[in-house]
Protein backbone atom coordinates (compact mmCIF):
# COMPACT_ATOMS: atom_id res chain seq x y z
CA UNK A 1 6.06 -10.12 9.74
CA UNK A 2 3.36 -10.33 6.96
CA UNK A 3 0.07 -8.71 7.53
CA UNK A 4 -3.23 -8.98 4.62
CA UNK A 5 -6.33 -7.57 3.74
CA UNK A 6 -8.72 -8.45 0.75
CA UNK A 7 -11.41 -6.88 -1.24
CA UNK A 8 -13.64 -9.62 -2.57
CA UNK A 9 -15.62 -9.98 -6.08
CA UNK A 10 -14.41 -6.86 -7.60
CA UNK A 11 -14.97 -5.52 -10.82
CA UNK A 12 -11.68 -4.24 -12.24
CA UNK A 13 -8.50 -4.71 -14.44
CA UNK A 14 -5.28 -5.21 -13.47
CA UNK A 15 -4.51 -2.17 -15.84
CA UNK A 16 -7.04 -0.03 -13.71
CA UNK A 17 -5.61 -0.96 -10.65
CA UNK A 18 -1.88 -0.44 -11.85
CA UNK A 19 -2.68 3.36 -13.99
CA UNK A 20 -4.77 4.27 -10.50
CA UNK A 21 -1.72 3.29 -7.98
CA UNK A 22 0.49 6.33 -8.19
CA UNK A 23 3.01 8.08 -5.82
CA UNK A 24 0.71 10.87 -6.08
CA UNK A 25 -2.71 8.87 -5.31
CA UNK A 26 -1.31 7.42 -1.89
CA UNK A 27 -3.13 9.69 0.81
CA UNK A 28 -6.65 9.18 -2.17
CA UNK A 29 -6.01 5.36 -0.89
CA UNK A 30 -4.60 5.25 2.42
CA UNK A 31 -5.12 8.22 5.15
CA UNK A 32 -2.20 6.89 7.04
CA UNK A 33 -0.05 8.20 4.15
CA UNK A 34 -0.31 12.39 4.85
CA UNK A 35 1.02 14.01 2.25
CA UNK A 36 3.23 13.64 -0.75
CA UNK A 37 6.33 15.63 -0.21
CA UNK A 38 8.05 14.89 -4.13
CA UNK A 39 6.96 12.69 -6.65
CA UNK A 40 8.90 11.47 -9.36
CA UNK A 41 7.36 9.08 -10.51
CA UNK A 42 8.20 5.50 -9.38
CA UNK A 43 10.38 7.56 -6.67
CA UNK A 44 9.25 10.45 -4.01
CA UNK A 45 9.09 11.62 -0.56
CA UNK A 46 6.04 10.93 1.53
CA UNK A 47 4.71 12.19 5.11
CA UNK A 48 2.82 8.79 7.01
CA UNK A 49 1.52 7.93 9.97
CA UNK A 50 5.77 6.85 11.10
CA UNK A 51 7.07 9.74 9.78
CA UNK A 52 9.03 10.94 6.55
CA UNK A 53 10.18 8.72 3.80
CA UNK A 54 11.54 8.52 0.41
CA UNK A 55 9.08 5.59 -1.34
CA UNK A 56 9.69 3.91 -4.29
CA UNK A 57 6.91 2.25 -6.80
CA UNK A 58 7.51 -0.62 -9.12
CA UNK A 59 4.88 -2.39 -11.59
CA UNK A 60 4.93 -6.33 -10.72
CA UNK A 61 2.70 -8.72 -12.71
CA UNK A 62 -0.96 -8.16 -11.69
CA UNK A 63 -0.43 -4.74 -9.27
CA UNK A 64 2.42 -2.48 -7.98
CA UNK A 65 4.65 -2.85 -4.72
CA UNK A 66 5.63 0.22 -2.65
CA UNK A 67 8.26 0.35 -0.02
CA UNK A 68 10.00 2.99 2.23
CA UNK A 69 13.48 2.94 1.08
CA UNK A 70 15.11 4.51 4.23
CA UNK A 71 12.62 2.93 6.91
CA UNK A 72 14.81 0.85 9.24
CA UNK A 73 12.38 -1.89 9.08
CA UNK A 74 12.18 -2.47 5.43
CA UNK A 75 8.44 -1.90 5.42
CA UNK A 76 6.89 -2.38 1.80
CA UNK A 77 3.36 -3.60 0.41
CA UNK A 78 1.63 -4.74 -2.41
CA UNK A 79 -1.63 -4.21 -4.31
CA UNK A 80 -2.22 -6.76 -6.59
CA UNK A 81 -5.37 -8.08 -8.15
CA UNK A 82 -6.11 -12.22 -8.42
CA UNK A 83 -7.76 -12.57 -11.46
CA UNK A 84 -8.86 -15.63 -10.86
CA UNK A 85 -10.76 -15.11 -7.83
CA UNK A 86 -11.55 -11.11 -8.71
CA UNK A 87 -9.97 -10.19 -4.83
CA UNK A 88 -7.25 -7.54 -4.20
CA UNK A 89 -4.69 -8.72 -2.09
CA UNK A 90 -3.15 -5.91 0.15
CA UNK A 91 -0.04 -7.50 1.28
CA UNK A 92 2.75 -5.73 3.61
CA UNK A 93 6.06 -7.05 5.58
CA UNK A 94 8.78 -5.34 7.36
CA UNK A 95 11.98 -7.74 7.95
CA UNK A 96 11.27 -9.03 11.75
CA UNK A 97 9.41 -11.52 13.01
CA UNK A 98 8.49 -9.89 16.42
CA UNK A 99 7.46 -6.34 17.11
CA UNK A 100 6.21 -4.25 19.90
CA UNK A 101 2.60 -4.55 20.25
CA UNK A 102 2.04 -0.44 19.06
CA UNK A 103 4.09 -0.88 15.74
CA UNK A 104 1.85 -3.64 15.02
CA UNK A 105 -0.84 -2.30 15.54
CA UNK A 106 -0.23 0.78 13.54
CA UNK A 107 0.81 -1.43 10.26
CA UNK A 108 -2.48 -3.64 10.98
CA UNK A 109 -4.20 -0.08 10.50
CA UNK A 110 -2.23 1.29 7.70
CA UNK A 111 -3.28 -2.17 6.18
CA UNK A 112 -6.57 -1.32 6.89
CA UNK A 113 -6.59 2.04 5.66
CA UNK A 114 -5.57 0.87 2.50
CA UNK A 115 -7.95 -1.07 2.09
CA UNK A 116 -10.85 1.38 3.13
CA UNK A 117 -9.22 3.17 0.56
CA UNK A 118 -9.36 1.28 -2.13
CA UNK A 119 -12.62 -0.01 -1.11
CA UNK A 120 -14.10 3.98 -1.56
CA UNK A 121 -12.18 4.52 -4.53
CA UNK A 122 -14.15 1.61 -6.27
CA UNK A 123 -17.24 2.62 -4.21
CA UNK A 124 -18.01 -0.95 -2.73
C-alpha cells in the first residue's frame, strides 16, 4: 500500500531539507515517532506510535528515505522535494496491498503527522 501527503509552493533547498532530516530530528517532524532510543547516524533505534524499531536513513536524489528495518511490514517513507513544482512529497509503503482498517489508519496519521511536522518546522 502507498499512502501521500504534499506541502505546496515551498520555499526551500533540497540541501535544507536533506541537512534538516536526521535520525535525531524525527519526533521535531513527526509526533508519531516518540523518542529516539540510539542514533548513529544513518542507523538507530526509535520508539513510534507501533512500537520499537531499529530505522535506517539514506540520502536519495532530492530528499532522504527512512524505513523500519525489523518491522514485519517493511514500512519505509520518503521526504523528497520536486523542484520543479516547489511541493514535498511525503511518500510511505509497507509490502501489502490490504490491511486492517486500524493499521491504516494509523499510517494515514503518521503520514499526516509528518507532514504537520514539516509544515511547523518551515512555519507555513
Amino acid at each position: 500500500m502507498e499512502f501521500f501527503k504534499e506541502i505546496e509552493k515551498i520555499d526551500i533547498t533540497v540541501d535544507a531539507l536533506k541537512s534538516q532530516l536526521q535520525i535525531a530530528t524525527l519526533p521535531v517532524h513527526c509526533k508519531s515517532i516518540n523518542n529516539i532510543i540510539s542514533d548513529n547516524g544513518n542507523y538507530g533505534e526509535i520508539y513510534c506510535v507501533w512500537g520499537q524499531f531499529t530505522v535506517s536513513r539514506e540520502v536519495i536524489r532530492n530528499g532522504v528515505r527512512f524505513a523500519l528495518l525489523n518491522c514485519p511490514h517493511a514500512l519505509a517513507w520518503t521526504v523528497a522535494l520536486h523542484t520543479n513544482r516547489n511541493t514535498i512529497i511525503i511518500h510511505c509503503t509497507i509490502d501489502n496491498q490490504q490491511e486492517n482498517e486500524e493499521f491504516v489508519e494509523s499510517i494515514e496519521q503518521f503520514v499526516s503527522d509528518w507532514k504537520i511536522g514539516l509544515e511547523h518546522w518551515l512555519q507555513l
